[in-house]
N, C-alpha and C. Protein backbone atom coordinates (compact mmCIF):
# COMPACT_ATOMS: atom_id res chain seq x y z
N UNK A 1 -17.45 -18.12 -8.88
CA UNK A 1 -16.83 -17.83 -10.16
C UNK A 1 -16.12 -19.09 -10.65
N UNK A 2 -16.46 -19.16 -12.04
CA UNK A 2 -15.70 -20.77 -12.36
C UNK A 2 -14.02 -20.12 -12.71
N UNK A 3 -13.33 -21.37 -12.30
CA UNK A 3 -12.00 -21.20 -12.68
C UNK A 3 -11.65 -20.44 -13.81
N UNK A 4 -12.30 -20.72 -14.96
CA UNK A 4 -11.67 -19.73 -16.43
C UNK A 4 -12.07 -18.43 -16.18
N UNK A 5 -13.31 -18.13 -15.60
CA UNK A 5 -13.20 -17.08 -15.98
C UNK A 5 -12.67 -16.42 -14.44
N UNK A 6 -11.97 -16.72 -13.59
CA UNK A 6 -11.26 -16.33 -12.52
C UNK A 6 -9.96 -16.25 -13.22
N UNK A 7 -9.25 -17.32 -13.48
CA UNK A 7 -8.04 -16.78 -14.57
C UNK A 7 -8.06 -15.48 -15.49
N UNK A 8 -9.13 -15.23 -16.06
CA UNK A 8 -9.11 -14.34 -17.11
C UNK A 8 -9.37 -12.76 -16.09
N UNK A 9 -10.11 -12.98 -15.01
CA UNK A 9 -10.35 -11.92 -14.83
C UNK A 9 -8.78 -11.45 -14.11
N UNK A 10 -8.17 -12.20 -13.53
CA UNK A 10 -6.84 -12.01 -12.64
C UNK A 10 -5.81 -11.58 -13.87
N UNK A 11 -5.70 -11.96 -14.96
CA UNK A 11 -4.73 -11.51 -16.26
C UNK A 11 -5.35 -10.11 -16.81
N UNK A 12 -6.11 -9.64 -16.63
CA UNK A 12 -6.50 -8.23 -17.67
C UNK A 12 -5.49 -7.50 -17.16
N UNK A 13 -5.11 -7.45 -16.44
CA UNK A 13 -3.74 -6.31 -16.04
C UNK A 13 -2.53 -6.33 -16.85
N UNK A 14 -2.39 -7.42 -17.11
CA UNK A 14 -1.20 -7.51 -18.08
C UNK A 14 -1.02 -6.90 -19.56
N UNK A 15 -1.92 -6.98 -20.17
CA UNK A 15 -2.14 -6.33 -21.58
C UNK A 15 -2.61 -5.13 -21.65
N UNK A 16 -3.41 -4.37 -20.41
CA UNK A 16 -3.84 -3.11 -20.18
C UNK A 16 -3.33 -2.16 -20.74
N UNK A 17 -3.49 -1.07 -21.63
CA UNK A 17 -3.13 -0.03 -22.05
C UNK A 17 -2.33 0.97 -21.56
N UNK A 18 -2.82 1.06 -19.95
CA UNK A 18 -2.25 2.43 -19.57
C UNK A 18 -1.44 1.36 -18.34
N UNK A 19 -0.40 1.90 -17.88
CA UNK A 19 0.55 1.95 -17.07
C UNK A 19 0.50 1.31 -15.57
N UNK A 20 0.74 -0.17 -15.48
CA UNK A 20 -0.09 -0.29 -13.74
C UNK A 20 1.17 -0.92 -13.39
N UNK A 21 1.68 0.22 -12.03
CA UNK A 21 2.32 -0.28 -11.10
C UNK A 21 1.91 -0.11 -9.70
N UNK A 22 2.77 -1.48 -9.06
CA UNK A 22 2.31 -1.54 -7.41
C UNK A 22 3.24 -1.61 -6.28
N UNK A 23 3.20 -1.20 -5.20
CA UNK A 23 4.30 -0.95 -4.19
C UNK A 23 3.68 -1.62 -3.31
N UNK A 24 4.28 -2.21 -2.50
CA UNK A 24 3.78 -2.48 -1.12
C UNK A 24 4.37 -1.76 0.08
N UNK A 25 3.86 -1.63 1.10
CA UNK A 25 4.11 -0.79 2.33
C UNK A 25 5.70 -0.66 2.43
N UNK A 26 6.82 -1.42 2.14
CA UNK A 26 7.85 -0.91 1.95
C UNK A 26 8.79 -0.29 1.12
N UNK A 27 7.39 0.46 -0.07
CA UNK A 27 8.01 0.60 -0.93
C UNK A 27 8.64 -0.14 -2.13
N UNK A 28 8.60 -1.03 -2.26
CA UNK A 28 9.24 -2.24 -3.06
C UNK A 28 7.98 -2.32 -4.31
N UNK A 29 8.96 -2.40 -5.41
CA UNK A 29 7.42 -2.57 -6.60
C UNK A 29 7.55 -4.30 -6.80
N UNK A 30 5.99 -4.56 -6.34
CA UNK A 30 5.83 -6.02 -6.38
C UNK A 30 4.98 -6.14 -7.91
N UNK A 31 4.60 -5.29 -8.49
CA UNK A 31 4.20 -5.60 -9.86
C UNK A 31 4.08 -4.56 -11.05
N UNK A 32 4.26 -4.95 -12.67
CA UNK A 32 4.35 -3.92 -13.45
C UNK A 32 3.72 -4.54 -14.25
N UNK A 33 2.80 -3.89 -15.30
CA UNK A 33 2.03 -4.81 -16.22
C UNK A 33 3.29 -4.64 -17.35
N UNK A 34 2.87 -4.75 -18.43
CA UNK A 34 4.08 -4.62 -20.09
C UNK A 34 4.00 -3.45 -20.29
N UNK A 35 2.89 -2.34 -20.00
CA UNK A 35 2.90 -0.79 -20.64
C UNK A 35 4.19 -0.39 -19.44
N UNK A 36 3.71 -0.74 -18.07
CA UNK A 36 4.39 0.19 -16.99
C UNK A 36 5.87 -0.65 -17.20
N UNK A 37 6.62 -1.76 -17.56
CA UNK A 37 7.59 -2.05 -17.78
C UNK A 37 7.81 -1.17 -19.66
N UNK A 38 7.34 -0.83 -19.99
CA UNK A 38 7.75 -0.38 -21.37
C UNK A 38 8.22 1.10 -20.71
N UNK A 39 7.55 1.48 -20.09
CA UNK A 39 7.77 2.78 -19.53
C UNK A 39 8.87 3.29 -18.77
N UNK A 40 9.47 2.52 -18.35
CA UNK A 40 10.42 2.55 -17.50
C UNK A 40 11.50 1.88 -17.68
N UNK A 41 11.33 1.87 -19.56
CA UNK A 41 12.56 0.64 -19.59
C UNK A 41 14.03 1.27 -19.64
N UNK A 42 13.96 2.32 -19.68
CA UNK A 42 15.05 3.33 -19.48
C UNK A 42 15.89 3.06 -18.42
N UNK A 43 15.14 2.64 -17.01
CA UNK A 43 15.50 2.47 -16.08
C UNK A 43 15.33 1.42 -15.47
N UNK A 44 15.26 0.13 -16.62
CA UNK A 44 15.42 -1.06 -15.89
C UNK A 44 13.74 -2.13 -16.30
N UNK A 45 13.34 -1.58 -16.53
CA UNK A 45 11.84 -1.61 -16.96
C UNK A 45 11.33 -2.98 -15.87
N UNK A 46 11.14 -3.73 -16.39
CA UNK A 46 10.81 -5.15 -15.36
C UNK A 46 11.77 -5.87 -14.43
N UNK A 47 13.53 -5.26 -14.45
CA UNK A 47 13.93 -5.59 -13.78
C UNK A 47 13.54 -4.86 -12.33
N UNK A 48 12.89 -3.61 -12.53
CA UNK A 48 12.74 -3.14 -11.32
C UNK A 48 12.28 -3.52 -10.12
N UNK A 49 11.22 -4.90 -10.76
CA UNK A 49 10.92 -5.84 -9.50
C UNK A 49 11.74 -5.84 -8.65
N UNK A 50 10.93 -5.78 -7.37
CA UNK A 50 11.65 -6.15 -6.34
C UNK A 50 12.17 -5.13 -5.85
N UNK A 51 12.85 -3.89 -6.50
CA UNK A 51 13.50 -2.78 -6.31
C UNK A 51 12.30 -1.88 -5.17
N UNK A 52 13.46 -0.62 -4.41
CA UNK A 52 13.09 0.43 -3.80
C UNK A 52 12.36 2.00 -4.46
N UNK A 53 11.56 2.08 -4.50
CA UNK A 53 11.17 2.58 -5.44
C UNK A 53 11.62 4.46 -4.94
N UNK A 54 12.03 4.62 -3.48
CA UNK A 54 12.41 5.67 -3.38
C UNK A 54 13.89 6.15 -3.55
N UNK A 55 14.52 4.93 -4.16
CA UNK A 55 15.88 5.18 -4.94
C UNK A 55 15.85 6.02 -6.48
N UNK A 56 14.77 6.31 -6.80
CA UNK A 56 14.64 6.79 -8.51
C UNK A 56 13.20 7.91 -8.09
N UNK A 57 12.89 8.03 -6.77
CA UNK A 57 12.05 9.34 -6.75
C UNK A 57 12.46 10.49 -6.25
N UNK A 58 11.75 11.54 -6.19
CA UNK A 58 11.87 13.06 -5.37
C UNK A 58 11.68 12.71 -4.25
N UNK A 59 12.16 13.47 -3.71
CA UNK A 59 11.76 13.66 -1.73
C UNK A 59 10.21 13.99 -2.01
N UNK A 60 9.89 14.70 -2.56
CA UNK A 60 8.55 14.99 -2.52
C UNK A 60 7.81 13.86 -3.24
N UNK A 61 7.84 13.60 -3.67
CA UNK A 61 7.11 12.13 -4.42
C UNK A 61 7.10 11.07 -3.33
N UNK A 62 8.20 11.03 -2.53
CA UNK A 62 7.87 9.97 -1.67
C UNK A 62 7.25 10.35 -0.49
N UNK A 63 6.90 11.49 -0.45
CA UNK A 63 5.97 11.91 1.06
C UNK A 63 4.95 11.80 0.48
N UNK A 64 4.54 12.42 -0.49
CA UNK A 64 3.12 11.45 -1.24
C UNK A 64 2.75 10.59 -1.27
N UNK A 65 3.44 9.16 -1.54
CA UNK A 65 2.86 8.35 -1.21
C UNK A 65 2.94 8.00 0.04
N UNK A 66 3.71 8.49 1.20
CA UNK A 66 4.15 7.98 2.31
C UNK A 66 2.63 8.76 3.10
N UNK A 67 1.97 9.81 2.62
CA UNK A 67 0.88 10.25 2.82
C UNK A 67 -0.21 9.00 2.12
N UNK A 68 -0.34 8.79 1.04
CA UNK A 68 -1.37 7.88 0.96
C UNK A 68 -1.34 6.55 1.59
N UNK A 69 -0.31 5.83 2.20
CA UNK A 69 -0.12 4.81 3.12
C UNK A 69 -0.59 4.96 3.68
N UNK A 70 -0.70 6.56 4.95
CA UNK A 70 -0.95 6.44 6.05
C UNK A 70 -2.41 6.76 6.09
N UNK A 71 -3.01 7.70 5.58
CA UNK A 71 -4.48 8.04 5.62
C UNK A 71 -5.41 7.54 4.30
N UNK A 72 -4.81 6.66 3.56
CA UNK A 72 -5.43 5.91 2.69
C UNK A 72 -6.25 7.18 1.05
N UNK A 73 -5.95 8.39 1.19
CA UNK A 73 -6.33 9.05 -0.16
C UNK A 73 -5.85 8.84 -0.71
N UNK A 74 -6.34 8.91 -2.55
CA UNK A 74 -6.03 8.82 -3.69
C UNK A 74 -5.14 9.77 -3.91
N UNK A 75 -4.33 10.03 -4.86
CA UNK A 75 -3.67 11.66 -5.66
C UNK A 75 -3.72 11.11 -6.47
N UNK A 76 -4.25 12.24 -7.50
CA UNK A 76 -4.40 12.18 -8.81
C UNK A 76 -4.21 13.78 -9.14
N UNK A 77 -3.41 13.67 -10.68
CA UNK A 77 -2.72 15.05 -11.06
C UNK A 77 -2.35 14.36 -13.07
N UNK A 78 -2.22 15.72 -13.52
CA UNK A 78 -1.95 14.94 -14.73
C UNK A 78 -0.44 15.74 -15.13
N UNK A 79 0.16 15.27 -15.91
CA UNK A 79 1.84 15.62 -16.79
C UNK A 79 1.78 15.80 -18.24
N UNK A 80 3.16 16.27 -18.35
CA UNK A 80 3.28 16.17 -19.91
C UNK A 80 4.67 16.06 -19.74
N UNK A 81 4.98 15.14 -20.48
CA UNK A 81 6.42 14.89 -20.85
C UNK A 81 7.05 14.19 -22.43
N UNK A 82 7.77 15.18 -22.49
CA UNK A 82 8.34 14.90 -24.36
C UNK A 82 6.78 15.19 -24.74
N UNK A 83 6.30 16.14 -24.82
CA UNK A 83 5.01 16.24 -25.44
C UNK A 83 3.95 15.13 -24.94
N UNK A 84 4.14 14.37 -24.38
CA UNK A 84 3.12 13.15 -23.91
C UNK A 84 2.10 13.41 -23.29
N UNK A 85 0.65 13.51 -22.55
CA UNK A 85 0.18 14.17 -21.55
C UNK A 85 0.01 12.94 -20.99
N UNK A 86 -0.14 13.09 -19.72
CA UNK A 86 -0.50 11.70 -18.85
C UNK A 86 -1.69 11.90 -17.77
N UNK A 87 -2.44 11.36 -17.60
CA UNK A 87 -3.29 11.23 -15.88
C UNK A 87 -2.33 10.09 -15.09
N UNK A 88 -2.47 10.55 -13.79
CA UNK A 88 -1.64 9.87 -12.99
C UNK A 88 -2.38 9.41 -11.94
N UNK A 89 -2.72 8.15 -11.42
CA UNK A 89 -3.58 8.05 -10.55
C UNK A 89 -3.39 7.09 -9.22
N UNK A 90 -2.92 7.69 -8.20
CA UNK A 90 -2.24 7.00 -7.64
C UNK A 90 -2.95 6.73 -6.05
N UNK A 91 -3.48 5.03 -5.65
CA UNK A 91 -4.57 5.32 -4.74
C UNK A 91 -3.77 3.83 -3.44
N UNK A 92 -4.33 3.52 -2.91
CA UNK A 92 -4.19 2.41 -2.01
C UNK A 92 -4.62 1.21 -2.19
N UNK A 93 -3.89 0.13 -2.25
CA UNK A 93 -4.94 -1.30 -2.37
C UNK A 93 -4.81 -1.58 -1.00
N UNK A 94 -5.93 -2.22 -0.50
CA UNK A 94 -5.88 -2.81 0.70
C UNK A 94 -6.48 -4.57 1.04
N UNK A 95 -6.11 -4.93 1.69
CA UNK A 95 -6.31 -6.33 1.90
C UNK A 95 -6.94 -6.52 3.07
N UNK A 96 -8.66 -6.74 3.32
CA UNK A 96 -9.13 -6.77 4.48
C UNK A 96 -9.57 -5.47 5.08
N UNK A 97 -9.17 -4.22 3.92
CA UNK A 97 -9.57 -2.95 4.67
C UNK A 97 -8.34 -2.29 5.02
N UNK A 98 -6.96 -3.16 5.44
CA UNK A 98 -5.51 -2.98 5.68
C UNK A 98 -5.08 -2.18 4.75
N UNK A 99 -4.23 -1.24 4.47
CA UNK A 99 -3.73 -0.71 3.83
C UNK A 99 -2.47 -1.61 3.44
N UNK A 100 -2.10 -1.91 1.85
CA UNK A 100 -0.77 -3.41 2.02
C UNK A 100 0.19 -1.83 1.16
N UNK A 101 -0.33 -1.53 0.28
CA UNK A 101 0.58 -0.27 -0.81
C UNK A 101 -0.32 0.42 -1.31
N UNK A 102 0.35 0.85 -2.70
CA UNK A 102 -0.24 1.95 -3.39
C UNK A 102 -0.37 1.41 -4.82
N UNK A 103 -1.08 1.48 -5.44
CA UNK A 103 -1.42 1.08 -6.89
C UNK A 103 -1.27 2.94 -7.57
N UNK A 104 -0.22 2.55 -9.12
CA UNK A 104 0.06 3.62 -9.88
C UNK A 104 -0.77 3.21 -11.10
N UNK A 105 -1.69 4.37 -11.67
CA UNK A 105 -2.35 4.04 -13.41
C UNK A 105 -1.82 5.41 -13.99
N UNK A 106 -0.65 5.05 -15.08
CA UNK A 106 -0.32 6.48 -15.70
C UNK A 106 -1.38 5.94 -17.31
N UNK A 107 -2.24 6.71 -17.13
CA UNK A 107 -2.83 6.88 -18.79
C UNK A 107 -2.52 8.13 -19.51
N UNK A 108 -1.88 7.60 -20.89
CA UNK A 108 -1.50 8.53 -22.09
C UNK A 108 -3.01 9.10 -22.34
N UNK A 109 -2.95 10.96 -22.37
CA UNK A 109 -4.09 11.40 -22.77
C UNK A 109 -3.81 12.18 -24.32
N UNK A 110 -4.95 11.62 -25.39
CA UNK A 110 -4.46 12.09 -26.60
C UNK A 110 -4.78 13.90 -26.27
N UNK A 111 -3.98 14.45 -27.15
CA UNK A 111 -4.02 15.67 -27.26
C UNK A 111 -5.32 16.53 -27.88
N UNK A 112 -6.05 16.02 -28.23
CA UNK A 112 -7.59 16.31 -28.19
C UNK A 112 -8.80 15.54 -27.65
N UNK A 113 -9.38 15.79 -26.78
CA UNK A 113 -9.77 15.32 -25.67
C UNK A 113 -11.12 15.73 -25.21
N UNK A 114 -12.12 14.98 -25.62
CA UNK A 114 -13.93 15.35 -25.44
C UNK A 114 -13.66 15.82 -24.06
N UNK A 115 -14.50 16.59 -23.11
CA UNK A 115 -14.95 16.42 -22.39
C UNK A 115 -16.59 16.75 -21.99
N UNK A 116 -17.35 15.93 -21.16
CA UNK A 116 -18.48 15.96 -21.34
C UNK A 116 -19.03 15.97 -19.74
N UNK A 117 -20.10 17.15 -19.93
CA UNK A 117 -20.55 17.12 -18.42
C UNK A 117 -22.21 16.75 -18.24
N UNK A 118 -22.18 15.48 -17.39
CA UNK A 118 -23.71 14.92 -17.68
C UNK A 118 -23.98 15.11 -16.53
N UNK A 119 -25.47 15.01 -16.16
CA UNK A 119 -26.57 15.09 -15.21
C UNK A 119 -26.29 15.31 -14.17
């Protein structure tokens, strides 16, 4: 891969539409694109770098992911909040096959919504 387009492909996260945050095995969010810092700016939005991320969750939210650490499944579930609907998709990145964290994609779902069942 030539350098430019290795740069370009490593930046699409940043401008992304829907919501990408990342934890690593201790919990700590090592990255937020601009949607997932817009999202959270309530609570700090991009300062959250670096932060514990089971300081601002449920007990139950954090056995979830403390479940996808250990046996590497996805959860995925969708919300609505202030009228918003969301998909939530929350899976493992791994490095080498290693499990390192968990990658979060919250996508806004508009309120009318094709769905289509093919082949």
């Amino acid at each position: 891969m030539m350098q430019k387009n290795k740069e370009q492909a490593d930046l699409w996260q940043s401008e992304f539409g829907a919501a990408i945050t990342v934890i690593d095995r201790d919990f700590t969010i090592v990255y937020m694109n601009e949607k997932s810092a817009a999202t959270n700016a309530k609570w700090g939005g991009a300062a959250l770098l670096g932060k514990d991320i089971r300081a601002c969750h449920q007990e139950r939210s954090v056995r979830i992911i403390e479940r996808i650490l250990e046996i590497g499944e996805p959860n995925t579930y969708t919300i609505e909040k202030q009228g918003v609907r969301k998909l939530i998709h929350q899976a493992p990145w791994r490095d080498h096959g290693v499990i390192m964290g968990v990658v979060e994609i919250s996508i806004e779902l508009p309120a009318q919504m094709p769905h289509y069942v093919r082949g």
